[in-house]
Protein backbone atom coordinates (compact mmCIF):
# COMPACT_ATOMS: atom_id res chain seq x y z
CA UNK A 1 95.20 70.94 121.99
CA UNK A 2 95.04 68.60 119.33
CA UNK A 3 90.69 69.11 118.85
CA UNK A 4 91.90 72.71 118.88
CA UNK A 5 93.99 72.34 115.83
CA UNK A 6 91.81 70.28 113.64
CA UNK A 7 89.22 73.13 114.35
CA UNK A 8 91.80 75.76 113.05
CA UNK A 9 92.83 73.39 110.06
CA UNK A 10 88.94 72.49 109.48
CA UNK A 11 88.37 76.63 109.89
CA UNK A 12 90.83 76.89 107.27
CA UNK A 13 89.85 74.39 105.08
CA UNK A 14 86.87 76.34 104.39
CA UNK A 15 88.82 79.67 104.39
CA UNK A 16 90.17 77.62 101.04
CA UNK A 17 86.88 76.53 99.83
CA UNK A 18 85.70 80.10 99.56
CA UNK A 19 88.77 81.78 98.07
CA UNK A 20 88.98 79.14 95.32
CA UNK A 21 84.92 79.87 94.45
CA UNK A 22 85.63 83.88 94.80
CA UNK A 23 89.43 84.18 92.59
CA UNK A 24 87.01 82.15 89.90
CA UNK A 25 85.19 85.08 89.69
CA UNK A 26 87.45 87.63 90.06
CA UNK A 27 88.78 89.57 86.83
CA UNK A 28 92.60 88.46 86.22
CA UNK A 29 94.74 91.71 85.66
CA UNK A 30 95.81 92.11 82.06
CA UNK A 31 99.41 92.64 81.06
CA UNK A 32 100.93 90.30 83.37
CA UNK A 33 102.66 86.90 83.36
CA UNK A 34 103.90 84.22 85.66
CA UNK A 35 106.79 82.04 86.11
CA UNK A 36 106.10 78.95 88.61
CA UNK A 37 106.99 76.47 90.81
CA UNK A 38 110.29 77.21 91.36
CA UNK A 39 111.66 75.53 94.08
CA UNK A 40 114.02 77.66 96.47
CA UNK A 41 115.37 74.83 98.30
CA UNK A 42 117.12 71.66 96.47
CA UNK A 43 114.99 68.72 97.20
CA UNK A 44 113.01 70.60 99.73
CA UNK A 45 109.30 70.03 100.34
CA UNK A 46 106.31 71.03 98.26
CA UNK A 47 105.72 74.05 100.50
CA UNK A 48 109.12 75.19 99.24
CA UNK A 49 108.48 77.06 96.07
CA UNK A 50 108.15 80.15 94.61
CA UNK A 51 106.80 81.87 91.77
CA UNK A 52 107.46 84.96 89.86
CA UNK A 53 104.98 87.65 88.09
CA UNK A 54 106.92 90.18 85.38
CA UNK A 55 105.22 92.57 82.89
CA UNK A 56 104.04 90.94 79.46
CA UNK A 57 105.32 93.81 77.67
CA UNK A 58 108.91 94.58 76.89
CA UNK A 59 110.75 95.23 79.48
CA UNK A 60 114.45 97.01 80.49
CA UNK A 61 117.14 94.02 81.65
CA UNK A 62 115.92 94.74 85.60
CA UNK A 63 113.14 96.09 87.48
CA UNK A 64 112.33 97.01 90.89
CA UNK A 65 111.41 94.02 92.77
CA UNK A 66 108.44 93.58 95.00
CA UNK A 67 108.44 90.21 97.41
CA UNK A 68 104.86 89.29 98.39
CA UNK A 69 104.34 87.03 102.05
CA UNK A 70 101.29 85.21 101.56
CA UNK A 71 98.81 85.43 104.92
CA UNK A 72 96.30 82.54 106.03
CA UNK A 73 96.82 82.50 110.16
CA UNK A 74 100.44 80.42 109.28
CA UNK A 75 98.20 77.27 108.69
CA UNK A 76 96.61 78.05 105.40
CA UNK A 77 98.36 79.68 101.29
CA UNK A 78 100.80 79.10 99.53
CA UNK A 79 102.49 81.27 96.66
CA UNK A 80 99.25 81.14 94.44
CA UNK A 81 96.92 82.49 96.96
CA UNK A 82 97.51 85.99 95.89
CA UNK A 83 98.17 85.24 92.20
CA UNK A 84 95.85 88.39 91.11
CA UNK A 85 97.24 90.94 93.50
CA UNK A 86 100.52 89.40 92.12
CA UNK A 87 100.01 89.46 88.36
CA UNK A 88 98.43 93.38 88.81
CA UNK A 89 101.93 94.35 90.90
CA UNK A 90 103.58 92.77 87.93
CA UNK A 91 101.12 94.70 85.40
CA UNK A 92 102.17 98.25 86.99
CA UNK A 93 105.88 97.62 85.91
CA UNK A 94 107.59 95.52 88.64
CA UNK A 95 109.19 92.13 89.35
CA UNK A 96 107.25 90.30 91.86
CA UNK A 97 108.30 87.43 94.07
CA UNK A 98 105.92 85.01 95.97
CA UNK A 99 106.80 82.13 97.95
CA UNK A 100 105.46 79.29 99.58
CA UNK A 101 106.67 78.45 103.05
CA UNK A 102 106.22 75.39 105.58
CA UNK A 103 102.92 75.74 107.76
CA UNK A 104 101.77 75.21 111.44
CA UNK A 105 101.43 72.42 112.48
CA UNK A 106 104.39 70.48 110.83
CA UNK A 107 106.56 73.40 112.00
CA UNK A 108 106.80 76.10 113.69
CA UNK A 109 107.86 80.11 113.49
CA UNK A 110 111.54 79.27 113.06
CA UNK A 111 111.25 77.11 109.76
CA UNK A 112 108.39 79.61 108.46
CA UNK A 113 110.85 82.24 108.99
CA UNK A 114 114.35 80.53 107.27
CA UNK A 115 112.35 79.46 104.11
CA UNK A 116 111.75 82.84 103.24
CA UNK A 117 115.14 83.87 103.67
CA UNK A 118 116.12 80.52 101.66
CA UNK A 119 113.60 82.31 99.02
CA UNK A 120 115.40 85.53 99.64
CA UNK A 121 118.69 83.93 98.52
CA UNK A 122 117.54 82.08 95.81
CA UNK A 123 116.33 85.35 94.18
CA UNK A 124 119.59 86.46 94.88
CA UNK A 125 121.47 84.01 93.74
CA UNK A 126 119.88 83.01 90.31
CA UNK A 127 117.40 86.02 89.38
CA UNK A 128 119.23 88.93 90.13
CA UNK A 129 119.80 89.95 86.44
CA UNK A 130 115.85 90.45 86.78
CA UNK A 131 115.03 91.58 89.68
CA UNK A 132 116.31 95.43 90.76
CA UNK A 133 117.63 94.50 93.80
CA UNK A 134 118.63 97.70 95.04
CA UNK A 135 115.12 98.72 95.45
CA UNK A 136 112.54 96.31 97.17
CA UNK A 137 109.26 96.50 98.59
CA UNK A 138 108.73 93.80 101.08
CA UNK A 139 104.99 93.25 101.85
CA UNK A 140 102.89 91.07 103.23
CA UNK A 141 99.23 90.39 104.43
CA UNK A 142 97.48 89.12 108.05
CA UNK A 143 100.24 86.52 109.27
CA UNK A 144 102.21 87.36 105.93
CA UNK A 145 102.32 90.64 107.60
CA UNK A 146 103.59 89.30 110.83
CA UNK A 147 106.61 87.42 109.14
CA UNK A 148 107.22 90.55 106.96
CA UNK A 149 107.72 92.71 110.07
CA UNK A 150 109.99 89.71 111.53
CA UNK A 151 112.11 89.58 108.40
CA UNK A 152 112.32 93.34 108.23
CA UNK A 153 113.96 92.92 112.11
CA UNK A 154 116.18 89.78 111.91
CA UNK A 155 117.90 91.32 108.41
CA UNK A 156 119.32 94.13 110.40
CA UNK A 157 120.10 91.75 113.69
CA UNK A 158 122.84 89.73 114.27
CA UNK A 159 121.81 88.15 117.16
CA UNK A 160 117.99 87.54 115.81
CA UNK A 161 119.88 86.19 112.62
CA UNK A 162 121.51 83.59 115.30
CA UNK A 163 118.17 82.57 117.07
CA UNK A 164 116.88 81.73 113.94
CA UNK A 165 119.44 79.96 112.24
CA UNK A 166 119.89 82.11 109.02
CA UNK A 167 121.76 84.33 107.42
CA UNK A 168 121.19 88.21 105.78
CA UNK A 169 120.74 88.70 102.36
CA UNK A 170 122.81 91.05 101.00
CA UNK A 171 120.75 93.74 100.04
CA UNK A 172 117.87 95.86 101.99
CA UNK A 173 114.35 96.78 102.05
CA UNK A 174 113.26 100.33 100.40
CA UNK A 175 109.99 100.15 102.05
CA UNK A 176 108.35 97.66 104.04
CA UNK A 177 104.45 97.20 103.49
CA UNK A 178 102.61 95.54 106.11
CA UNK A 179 98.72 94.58 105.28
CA UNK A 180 96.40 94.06 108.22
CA UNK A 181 99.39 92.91 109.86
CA UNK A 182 98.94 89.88 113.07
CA UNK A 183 101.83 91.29 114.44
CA UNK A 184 101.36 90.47 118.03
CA UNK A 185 100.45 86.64 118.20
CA UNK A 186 100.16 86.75 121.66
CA UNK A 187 97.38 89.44 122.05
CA UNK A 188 95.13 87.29 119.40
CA UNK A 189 92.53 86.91 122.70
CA UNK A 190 91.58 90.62 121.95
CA UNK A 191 90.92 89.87 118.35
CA UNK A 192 87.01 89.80 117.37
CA UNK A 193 87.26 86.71 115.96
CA UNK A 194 85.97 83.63 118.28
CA UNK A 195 87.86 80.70 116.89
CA UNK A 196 91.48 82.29 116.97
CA UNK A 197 91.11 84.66 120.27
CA UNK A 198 90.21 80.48 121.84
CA UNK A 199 93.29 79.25 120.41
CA UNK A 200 95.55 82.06 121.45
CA UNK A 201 97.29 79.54 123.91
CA UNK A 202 97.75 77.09 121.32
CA UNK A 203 99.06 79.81 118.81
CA UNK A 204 101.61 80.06 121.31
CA UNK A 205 102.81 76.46 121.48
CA UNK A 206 102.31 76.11 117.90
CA UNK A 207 104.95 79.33 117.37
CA UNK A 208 107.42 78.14 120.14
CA UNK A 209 107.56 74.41 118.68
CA UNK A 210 110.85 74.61 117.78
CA UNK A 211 112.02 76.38 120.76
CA UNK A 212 111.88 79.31 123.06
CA UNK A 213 112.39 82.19 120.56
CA UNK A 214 110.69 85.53 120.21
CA UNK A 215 107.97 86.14 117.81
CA UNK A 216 105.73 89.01 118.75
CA UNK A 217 106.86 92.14 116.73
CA UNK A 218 107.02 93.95 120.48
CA UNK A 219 109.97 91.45 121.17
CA UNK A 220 111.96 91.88 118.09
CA UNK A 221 111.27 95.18 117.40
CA UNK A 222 115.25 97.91 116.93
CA UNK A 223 115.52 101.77 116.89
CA UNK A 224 114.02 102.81 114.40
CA UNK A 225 116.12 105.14 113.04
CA UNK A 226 118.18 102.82 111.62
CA UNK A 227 115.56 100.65 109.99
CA UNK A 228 113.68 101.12 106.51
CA UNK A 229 109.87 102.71 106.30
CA UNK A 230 107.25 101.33 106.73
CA UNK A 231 104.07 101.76 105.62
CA UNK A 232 101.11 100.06 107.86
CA UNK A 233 97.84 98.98 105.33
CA UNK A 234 94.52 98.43 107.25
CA UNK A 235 90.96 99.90 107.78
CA UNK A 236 88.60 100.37 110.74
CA UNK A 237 86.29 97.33 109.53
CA UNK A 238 88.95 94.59 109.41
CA UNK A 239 88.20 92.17 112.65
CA UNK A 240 91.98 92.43 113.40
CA UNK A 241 92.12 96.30 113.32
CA UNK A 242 93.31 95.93 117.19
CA UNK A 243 96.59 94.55 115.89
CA UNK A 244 96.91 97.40 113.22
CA UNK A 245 96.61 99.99 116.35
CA UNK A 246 99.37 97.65 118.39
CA UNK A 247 101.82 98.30 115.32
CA UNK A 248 101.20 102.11 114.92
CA UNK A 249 101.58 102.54 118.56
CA UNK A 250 105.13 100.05 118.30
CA UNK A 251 106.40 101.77 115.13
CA UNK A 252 105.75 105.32 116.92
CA UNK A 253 107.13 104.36 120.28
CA UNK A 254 110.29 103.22 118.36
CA UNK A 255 110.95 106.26 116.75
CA UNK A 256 110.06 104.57 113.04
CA UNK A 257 109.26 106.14 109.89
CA UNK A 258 106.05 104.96 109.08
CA UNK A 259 102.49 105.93 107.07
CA UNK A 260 99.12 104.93 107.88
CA UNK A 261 97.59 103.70 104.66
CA UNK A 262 94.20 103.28 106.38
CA UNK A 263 90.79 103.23 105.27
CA UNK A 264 88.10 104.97 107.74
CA UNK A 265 85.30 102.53 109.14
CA UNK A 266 82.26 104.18 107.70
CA UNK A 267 83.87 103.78 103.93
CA UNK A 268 81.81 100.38 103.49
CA UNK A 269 81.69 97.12 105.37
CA UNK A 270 83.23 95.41 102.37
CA UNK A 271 86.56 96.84 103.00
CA UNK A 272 87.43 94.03 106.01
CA UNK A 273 90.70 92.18 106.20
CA UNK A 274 93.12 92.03 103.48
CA UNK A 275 90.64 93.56 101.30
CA UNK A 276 93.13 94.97 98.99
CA UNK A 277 95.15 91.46 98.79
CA UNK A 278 92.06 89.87 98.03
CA UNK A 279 89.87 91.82 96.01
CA UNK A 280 92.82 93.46 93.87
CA UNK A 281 90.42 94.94 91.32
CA UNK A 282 87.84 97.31 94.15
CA UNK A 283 88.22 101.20 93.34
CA UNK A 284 89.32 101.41 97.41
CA UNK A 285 91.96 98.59 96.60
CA UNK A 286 93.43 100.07 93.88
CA UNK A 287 93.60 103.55 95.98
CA UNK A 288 94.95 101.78 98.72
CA UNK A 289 98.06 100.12 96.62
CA UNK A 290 98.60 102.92 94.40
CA UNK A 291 99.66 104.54 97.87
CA UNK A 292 101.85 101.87 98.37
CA UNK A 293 103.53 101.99 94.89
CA UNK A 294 104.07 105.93 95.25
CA UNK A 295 105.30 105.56 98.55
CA UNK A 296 108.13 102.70 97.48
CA UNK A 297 109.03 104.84 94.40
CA UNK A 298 110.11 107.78 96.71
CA UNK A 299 112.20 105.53 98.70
């Protein structure tokens, strides 16, 4: 197990080396700014810490607030790694939140999952004369995805709210955007990625390290009806697009109200996972999110 997880952390590693070389390169969106390094939890660790993207211009007292959950397989980001996708949220008129949260392997799903609600209150409790927070678009990418979804399902649970030791914010999600979502941890075997389909079993251990609780979106998942939409982000090139089908068909079978944001296979081989996280700035990107935007203004 342990050889296992220095492979993922060494698989990672790189996964860092190339995103620092790439966002180098990468165009920063104009007309943004950031707040950061806020930390959400008094004398908490480094990992706990958020930051905060607004528009540079002028600005009425609140805006509609968009929360961002970073992806990177729960070992890898931190509330910089989208910075760009962040600052050009923030450019389009919105108050965006990102946070950091504790990583495998010093802890496990639990502890991801009650930092961001710690980050959840914080924003509550101190920028609320800021942040809109009667309408929110909660979104996240890959694993960022997964905890979205998670969040989205322990808000409106009592008992899920119990298992993991925290407690509901007091407002609720317009829309709920989930990017290339890893929703189903467990089914990572029939992922076409080598390195994470052998370390499915670990995966497991890793998520259960803090005890027995349930963590694939199948085993969390309410009626629908009473829940918020969703709208599922993906594309038939991204390596993970089996866990993108897994949600539709979960989100249908649950009598959700969803849209498919997708982009069709034979639209370019660029447009692989998280490609409009990562690569804010493509044409298909921009399509993509402006989707996203219209679809969280209706709401």
């Amino acid at each position: 197990m342990d050889q296992i997880i220095k492979s993922l952390q060494d698989h990672w590693q790189q996964n860092r080396t190339q995103d620092l070389e790439k966002f180098a390169l990468q165009p920063r969106p104009a007309g943004a700014r950031i707040e950061t390094d806020y930390k959400y939890v008094a004398h908490g660790d480094n990992e706990q810490t958020l930051n905060l993207y607004f528009p540079e211009s002028a600005m009425p007292k609140k805006l509609p607030t968009i929360i961002d959950i970073h992806g990177g397989g729960w070992m890898y980001g931190d509330r910089n790694l989208n910075n760009n996708y962040c600052l050009y949220l923030a450019s389009l008129g919105y108050a965006v939140m990102a946070m950091s949260y504790r990583l495998f392997p010093k802890v496990g799903i639990k502890s991801m999952v009650q930092d961001i609600f710690s980050s959840l209150h914080w924003l509550e409790d101190y920028r609320s004369d800021e942040f809109d927070l009667s309408k929110v678009l909660l979104t996240g990418d890959s694993a960022g995805g997964h905890l979205a979804a998670l969040v989205m399902e322990i808000q409106s649970n009592e008992k899920l709210q119990q298992i993991y030791g925290v407690k509901p914010v007091n407002f609720s999600f317009s829309l709920v955007a989930i990017t290339c979502g890893v929703v189903e941890p467990d089914q990572l075997k029939s992922v076409k990625d080598s390195l994470m389909a052998q370390a499915k079993d670990v995966y497991h251990q890793l998520f259960i390290k803090e005890g027995n609780i349930p963590f694939n979106f199948s085993e969390v998942i309410s009626d629908g009806t009473k829940m918020p939409e969703v709208m599922v982000i993906g594309g038939g090139q991204d390596r993970f697009i089996s866990q993108t089908e897994l949600l539709i068909k979960l989100l249908k079978d649950h009598n959700y109200r969803f849209t498919a944001n997708l982009i069709e296979f034979d639209e370019g081989p660029h447009l692989g996972h998280v490609f409009n996280v990562s690569n804010w700035e493509w044409p298909e990107s921009i399509r993509v999110n402006q989707k996203m935007i219209e679809q969280f203004i209706k709401e």
